[in-house]
C-alpha atoms as a PDB file:
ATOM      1  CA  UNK A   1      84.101   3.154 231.049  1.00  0.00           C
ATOM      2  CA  UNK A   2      86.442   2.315 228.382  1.00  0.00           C
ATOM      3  CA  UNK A   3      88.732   4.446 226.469  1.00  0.00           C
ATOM      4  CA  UNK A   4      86.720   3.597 223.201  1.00  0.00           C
ATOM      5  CA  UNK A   5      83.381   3.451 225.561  1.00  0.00           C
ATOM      6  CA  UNK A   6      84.028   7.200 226.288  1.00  0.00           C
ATOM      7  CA  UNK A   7      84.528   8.261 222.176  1.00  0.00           C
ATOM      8  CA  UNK A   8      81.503   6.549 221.304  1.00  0.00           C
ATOM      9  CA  UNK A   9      79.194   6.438 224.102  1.00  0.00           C
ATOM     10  CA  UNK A  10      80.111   9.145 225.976  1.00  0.00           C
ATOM     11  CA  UNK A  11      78.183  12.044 223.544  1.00  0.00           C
ATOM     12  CA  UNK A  12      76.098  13.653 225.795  1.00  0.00           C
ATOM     13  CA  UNK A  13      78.237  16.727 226.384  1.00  0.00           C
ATOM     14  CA  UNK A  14      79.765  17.157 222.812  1.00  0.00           C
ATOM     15  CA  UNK A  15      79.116  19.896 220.028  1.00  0.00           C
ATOM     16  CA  UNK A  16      77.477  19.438 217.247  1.00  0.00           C
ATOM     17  CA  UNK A  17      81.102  19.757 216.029  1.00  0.00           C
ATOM     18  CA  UNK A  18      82.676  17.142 218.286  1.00  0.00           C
ATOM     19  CA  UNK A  19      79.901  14.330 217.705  1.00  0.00           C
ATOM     20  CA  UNK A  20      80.985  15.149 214.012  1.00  0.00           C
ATOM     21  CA  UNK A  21      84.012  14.782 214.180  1.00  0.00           C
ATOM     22  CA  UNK A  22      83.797  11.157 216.258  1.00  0.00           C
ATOM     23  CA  UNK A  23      81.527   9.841 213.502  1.00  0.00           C
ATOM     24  CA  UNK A  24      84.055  10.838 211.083  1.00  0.00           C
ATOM     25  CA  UNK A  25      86.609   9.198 213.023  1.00  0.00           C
ATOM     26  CA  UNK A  26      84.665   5.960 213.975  1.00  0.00           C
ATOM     27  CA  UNK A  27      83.763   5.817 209.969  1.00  0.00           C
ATOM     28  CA  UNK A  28      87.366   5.959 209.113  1.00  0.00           C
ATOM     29  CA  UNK A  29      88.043   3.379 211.389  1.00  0.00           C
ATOM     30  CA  UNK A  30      85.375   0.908 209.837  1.00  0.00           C
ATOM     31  CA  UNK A  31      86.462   1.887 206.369  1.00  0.00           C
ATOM     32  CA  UNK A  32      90.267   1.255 207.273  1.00  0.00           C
ATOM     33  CA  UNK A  33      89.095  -2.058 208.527  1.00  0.00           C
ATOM     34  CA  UNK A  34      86.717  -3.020 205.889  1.00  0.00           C
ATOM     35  CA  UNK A  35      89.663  -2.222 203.100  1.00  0.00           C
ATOM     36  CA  UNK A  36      92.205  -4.262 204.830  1.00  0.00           C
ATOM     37  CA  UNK A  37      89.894  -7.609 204.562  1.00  0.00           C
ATOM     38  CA  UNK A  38      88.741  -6.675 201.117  1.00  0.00           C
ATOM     39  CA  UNK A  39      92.276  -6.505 200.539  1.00  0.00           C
ATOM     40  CA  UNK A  40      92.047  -3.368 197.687  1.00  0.00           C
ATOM     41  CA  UNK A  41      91.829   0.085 198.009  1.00  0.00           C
ATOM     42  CA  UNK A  42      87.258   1.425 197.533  1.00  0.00           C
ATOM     43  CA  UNK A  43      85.955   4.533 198.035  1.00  0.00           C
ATOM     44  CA  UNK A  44      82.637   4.112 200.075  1.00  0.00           C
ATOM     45  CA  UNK A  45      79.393   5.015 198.620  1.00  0.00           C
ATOM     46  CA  UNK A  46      77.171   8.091 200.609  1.00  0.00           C
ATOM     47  CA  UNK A  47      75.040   5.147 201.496  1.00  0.00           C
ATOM     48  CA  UNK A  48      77.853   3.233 203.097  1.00  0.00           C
ATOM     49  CA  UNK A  49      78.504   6.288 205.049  1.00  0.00           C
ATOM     50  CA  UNK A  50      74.870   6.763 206.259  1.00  0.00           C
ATOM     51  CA  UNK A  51      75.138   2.948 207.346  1.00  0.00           C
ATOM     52  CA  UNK A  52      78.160   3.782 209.350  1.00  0.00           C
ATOM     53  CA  UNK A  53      76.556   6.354 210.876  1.00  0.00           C
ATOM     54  CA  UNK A  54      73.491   4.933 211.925  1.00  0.00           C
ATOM     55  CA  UNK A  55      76.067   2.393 214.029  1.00  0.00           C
ATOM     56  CA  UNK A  56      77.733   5.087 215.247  1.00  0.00           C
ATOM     57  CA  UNK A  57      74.339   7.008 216.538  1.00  0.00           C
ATOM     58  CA  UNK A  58      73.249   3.620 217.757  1.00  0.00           C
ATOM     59  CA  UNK A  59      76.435   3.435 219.957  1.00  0.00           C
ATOM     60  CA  UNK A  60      77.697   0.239 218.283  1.00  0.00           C
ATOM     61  CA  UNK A  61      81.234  -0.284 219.507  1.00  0.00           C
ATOM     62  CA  UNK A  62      83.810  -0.568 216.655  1.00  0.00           C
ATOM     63  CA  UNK A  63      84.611  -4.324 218.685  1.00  0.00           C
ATOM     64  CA  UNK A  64      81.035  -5.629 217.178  1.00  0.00           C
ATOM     65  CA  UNK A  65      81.952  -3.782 214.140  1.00  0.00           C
ATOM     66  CA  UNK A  66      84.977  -5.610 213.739  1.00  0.00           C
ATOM     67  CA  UNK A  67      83.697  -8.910 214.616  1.00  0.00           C
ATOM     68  CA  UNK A  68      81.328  -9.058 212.212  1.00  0.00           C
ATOM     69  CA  UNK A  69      82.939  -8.072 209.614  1.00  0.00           C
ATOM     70  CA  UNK A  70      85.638 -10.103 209.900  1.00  0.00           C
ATOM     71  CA  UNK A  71      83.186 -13.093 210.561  1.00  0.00           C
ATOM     72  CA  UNK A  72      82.011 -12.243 206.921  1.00  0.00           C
ATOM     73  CA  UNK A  73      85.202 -12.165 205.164  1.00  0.00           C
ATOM     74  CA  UNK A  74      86.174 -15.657 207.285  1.00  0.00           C
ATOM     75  CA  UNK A  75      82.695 -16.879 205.629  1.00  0.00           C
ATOM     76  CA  UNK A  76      83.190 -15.855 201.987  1.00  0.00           C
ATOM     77  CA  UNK A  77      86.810 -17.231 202.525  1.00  0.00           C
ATOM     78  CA  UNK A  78      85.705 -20.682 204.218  1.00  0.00           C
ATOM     79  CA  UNK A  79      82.619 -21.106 200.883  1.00  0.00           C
ATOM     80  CA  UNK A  80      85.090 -19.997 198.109  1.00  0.00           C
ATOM     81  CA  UNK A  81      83.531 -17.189 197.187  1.00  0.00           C
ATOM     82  CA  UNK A  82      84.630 -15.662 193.978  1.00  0.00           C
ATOM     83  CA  UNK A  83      84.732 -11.141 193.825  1.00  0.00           C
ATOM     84  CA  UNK A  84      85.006  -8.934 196.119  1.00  0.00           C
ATOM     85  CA  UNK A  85      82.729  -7.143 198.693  1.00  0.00           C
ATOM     86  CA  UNK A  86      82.049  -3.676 197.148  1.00  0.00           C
ATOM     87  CA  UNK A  87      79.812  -2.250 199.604  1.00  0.00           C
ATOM     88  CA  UNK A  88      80.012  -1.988 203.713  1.00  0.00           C
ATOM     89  CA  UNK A  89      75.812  -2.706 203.262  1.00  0.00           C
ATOM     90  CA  UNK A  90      76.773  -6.093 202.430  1.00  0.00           C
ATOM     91  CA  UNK A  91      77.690  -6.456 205.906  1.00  0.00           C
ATOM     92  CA  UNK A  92      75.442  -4.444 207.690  1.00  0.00           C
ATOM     93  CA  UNK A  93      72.890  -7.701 208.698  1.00  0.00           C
ATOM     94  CA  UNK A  94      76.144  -9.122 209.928  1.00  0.00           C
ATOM     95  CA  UNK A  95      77.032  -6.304 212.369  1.00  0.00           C
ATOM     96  CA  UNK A  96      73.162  -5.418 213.653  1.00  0.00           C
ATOM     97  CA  UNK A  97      72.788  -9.146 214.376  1.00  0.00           C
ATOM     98  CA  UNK A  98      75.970  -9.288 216.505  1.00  0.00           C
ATOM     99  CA  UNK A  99      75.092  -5.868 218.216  1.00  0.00           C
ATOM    100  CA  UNK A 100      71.487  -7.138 218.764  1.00  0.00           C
ATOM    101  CA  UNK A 101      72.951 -10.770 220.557  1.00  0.00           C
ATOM    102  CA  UNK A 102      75.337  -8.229 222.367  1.00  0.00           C
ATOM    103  CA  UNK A 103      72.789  -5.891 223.527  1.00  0.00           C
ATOM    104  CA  UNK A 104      71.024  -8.932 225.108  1.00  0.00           C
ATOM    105  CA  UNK A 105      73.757 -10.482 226.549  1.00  0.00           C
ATOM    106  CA  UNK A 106      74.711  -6.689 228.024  1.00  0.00           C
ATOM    107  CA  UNK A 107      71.020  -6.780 229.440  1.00  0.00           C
ATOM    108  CA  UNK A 108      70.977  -9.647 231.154  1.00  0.00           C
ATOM    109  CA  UNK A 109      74.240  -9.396 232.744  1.00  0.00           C
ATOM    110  CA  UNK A 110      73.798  -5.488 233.967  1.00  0.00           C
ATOM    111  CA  UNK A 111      75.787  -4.921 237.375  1.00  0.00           C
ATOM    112  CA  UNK A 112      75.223  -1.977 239.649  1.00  0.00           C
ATOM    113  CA  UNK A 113      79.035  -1.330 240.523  1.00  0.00           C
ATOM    114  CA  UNK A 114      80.883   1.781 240.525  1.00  0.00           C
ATOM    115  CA  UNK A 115      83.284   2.096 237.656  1.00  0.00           C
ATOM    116  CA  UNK A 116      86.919   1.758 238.691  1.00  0.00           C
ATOM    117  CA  UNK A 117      88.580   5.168 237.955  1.00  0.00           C
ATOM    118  CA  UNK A 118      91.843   3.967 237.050  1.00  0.00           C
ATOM    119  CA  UNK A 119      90.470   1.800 234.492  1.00  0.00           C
ATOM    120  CA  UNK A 120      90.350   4.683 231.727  1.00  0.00           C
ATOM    121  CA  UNK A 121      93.987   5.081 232.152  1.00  0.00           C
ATOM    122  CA  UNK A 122      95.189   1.759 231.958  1.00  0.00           C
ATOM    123  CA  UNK A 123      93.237   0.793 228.811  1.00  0.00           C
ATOM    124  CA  UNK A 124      94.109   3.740 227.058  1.00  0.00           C
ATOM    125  CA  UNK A 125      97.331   3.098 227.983  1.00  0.00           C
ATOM    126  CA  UNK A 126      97.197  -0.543 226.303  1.00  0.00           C
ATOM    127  CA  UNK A 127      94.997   0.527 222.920  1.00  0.00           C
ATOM    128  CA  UNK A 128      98.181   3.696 222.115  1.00  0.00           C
ATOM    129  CA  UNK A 129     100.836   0.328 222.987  1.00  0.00           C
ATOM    130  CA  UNK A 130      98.799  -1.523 220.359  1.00  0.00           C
ATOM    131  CA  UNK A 131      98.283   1.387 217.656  1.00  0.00           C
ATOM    132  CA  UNK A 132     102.397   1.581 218.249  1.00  0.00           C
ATOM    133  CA  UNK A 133     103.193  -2.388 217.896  1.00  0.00           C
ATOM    134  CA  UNK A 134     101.193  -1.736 214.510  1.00  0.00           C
ATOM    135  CA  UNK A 135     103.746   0.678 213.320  1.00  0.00           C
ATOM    136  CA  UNK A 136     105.975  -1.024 210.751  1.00  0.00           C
ATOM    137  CA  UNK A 137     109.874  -1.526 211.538  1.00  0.00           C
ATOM    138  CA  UNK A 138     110.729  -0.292 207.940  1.00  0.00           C
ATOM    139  CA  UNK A 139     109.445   3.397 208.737  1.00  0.00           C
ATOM    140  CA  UNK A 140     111.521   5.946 208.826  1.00  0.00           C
ATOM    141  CA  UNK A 141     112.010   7.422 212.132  1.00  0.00           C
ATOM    142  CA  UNK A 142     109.663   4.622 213.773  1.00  0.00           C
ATOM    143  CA  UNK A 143     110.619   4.637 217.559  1.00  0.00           C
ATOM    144  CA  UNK A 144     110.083   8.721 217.645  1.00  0.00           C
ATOM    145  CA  UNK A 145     106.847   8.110 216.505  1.00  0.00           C
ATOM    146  CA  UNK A 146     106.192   5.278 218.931  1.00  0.00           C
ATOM    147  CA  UNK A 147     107.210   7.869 221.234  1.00  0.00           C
ATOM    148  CA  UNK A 148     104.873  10.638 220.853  1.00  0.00           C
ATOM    149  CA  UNK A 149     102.022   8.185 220.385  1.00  0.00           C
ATOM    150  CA  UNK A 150     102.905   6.464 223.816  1.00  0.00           C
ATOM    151  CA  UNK A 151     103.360  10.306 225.277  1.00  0.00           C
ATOM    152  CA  UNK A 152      99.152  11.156 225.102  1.00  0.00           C
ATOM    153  CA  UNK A 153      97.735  11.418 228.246  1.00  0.00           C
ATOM    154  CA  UNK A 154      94.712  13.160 229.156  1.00  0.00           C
ATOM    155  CA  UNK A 155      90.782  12.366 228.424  1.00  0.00           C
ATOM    156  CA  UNK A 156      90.387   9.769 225.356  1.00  0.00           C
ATOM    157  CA  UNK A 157      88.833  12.646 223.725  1.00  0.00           C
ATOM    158  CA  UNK A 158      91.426  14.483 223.621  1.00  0.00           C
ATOM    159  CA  UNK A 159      94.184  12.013 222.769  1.00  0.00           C
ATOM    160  CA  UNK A 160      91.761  11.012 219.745  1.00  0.00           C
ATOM    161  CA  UNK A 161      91.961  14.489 218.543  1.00  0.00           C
ATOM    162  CA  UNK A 162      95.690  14.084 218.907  1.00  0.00           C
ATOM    163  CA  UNK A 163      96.153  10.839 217.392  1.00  0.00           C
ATOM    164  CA  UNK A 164      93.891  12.567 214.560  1.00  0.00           C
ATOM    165  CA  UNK A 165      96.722  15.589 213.872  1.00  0.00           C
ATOM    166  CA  UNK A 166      99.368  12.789 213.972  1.00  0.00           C
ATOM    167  CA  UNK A 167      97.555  10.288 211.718  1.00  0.00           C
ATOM    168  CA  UNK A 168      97.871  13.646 209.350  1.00  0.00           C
ATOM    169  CA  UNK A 169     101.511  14.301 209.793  1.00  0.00           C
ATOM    170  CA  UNK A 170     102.483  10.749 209.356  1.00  0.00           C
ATOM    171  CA  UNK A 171     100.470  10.533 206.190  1.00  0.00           C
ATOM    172  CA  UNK A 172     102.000  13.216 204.510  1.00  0.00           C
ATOM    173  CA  UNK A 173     105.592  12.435 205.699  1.00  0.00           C
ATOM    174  CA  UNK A 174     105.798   9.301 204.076  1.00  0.00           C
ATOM    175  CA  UNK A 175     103.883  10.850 200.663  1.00  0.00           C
ATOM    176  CA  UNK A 176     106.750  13.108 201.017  1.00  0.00           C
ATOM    177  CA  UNK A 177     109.536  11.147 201.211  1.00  0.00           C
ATOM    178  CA  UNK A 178     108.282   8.735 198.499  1.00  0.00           C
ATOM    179  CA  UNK A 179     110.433   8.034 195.359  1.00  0.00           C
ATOM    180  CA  UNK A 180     109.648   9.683 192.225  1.00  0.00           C
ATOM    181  CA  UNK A 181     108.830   6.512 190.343  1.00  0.00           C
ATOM    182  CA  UNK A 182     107.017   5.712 193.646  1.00  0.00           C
ATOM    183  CA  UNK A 183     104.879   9.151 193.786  1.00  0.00           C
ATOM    184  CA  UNK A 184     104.036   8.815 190.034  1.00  0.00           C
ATOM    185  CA  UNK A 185     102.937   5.280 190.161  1.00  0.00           C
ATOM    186  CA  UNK A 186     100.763   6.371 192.719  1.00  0.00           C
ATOM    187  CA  UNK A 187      99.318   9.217 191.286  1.00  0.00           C
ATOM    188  CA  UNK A 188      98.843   7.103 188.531  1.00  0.00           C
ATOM    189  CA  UNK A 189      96.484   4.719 190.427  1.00  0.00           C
ATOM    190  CA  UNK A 190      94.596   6.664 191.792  1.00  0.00           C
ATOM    191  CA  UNK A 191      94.006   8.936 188.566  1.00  0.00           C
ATOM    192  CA  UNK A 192      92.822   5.503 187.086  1.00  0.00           C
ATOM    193  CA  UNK A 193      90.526   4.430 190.061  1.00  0.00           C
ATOM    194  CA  UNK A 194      88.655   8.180 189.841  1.00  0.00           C
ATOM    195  CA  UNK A 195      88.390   8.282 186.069  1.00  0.00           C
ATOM    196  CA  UNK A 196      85.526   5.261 186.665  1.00  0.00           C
ATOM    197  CA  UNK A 197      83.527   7.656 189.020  1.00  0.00           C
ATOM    198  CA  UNK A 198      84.572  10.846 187.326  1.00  0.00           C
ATOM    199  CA  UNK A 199      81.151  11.423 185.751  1.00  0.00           C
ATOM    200  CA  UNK A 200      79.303  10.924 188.925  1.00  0.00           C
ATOM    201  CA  UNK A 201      80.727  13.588 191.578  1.00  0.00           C
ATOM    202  CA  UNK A 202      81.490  17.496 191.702  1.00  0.00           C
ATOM    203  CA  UNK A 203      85.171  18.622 191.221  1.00  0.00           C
ATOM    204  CA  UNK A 204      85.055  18.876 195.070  1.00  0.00           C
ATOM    205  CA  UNK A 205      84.024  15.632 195.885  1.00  0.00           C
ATOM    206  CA  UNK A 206      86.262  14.136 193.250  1.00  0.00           C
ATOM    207  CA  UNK A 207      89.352  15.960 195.197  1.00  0.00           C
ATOM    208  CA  UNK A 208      88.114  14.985 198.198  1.00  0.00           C
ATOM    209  CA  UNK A 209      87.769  11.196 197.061  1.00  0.00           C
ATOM    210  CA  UNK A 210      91.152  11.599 195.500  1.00  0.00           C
ATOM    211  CA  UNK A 211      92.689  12.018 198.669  1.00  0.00           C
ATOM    212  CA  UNK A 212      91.279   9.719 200.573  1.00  0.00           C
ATOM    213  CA  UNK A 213      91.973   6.718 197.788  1.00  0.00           C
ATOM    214  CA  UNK A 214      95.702   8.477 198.193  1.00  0.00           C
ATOM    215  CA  UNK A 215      95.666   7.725 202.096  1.00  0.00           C
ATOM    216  CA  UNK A 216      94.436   4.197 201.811  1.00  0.00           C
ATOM    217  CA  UNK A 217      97.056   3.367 199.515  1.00  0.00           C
ATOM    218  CA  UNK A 218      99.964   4.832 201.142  1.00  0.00           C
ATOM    219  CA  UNK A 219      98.356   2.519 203.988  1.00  0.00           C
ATOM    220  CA  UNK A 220      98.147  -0.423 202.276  1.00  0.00           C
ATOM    221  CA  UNK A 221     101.443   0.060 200.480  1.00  0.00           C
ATOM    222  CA  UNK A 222     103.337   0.878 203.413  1.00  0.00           C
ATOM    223  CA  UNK A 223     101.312  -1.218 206.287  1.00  0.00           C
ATOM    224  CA  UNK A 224     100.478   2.136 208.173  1.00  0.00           C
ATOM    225  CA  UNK A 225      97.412   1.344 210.384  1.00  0.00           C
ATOM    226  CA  UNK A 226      95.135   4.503 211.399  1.00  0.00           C
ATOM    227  CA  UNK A 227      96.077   5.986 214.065  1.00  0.00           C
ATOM    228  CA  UNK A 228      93.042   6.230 216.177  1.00  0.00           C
ATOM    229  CA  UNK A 229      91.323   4.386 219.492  1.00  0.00           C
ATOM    230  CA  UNK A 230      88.829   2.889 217.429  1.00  0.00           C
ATOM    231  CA  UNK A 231      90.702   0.837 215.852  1.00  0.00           C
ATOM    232  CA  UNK A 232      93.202  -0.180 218.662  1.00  0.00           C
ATOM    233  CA  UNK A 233      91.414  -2.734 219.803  1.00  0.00           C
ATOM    234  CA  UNK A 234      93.620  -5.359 217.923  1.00  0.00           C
ATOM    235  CA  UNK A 235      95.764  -7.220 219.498  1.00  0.00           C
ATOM    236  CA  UNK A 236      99.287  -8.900 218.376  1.00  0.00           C
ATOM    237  CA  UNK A 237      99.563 -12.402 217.775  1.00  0.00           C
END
């Protein structure tokens, strides 16, 4: 089973905690995705996030995620389509049609063969040399980074909990070490993008979106992909 296999499909013997946590994860991933071909930051709706989940309970891989979604942006690129997608539900037919032609293909092709235990290792290995090629040249301290991504070893549990803790330290290294002007213009954005949603959310779940607007700009601005194995299954061109 696959490094990404195991974090998704392999739930059987997590908390109530740890399957959390993974759905967390596996909606960042999507929403990291979904923002870089929308090409803006957007703060996900509750409803988005219940649509997410219901992928991630059906044990959709983030692949057939990412397929479809990007088969939808190609679309809307390829017909001329004028606006931007606002909501991951305008996708959703997308994705359950290309898990439901996967499914069947998965059926149909089932092999009784005992997995290869090595494998694990050696894609894992492959997805943390992808998540490092995705690391920009320009940031600071880039090949020590590269470095303790490469390092993880261990279950892919595990090494997505780690990958988690360093997504976090990167994050707020290079909020850090932004410029003044920088930080302010920043702040500025994403004071503007909350005041439209202000009137609709608690003072905690205004923070809370506050934050995570911050994080996908810093990404965008900076080209910082997620660090997780959900979204590592990109390759370079």
């Amino acid at each position: 089973m696959s490094a990404t296999g195991r974090a998704t499909d392999g739930r059987e013997d997590l908390t109530d905690e740890e399957r959390s946590a993974a759905a967390h994860r596996y909606f960042r991933a999507i929403e990291d995705l979904f923002i870089r071909l929308r090409g803006s930051p957007l703060l996900l709706s509750p409803a988005d996030h219940l649509v997410a989940r219901k992928w991630f309970e059906q044990r959709v891989p983030m692949e057939v995620v990412a397929r479809a979604l990007e088969g939808v942006f190609a679309r809307r690129r390829e017909r001329g389509a004028s606006g931007k997608v606002s909501s991951l539900r305008y996708c959703r037919p997308a994705v359950e049609k290309e898990w439901k032609r996967v499914a069947q293909l998965q059926a149909a092709d089932v092999r009784a063969q005992a997995p290869d235990p090595a494998e694990p290792e050696i894609e894992l290995a492959a997805r943390l040399a992808v998540l490092c090629a995705q690391l920009p040249e320009q940031l600071q301290g880039v090949e020590l980074w590269r470095q303790r991504i490469t390092a993880l070893s261990g279950e892919a549990e595990t090494v997505e909990e780690r990958l988690a803790a360093l997504d976090a330290e990167l994050i707020a290294e290079v909020d850090e070490a932004l410029t003044e002007s920088a930080a302010r213009e920043l702040d500025e954005a994403v004071k503007a993008a909350l005041q439209a949603i202000a009137g609709r959310l608690t003072s905690e779940q205004l923070q809370a979106a506050g934050e995570r607007l911050r994080r996908q700009l810093l990404r965008q601005r900076l080209g910082l992909p997620l660090l997780t194995l959900f979204d590592s299954y990109k390759t370079q061109a």
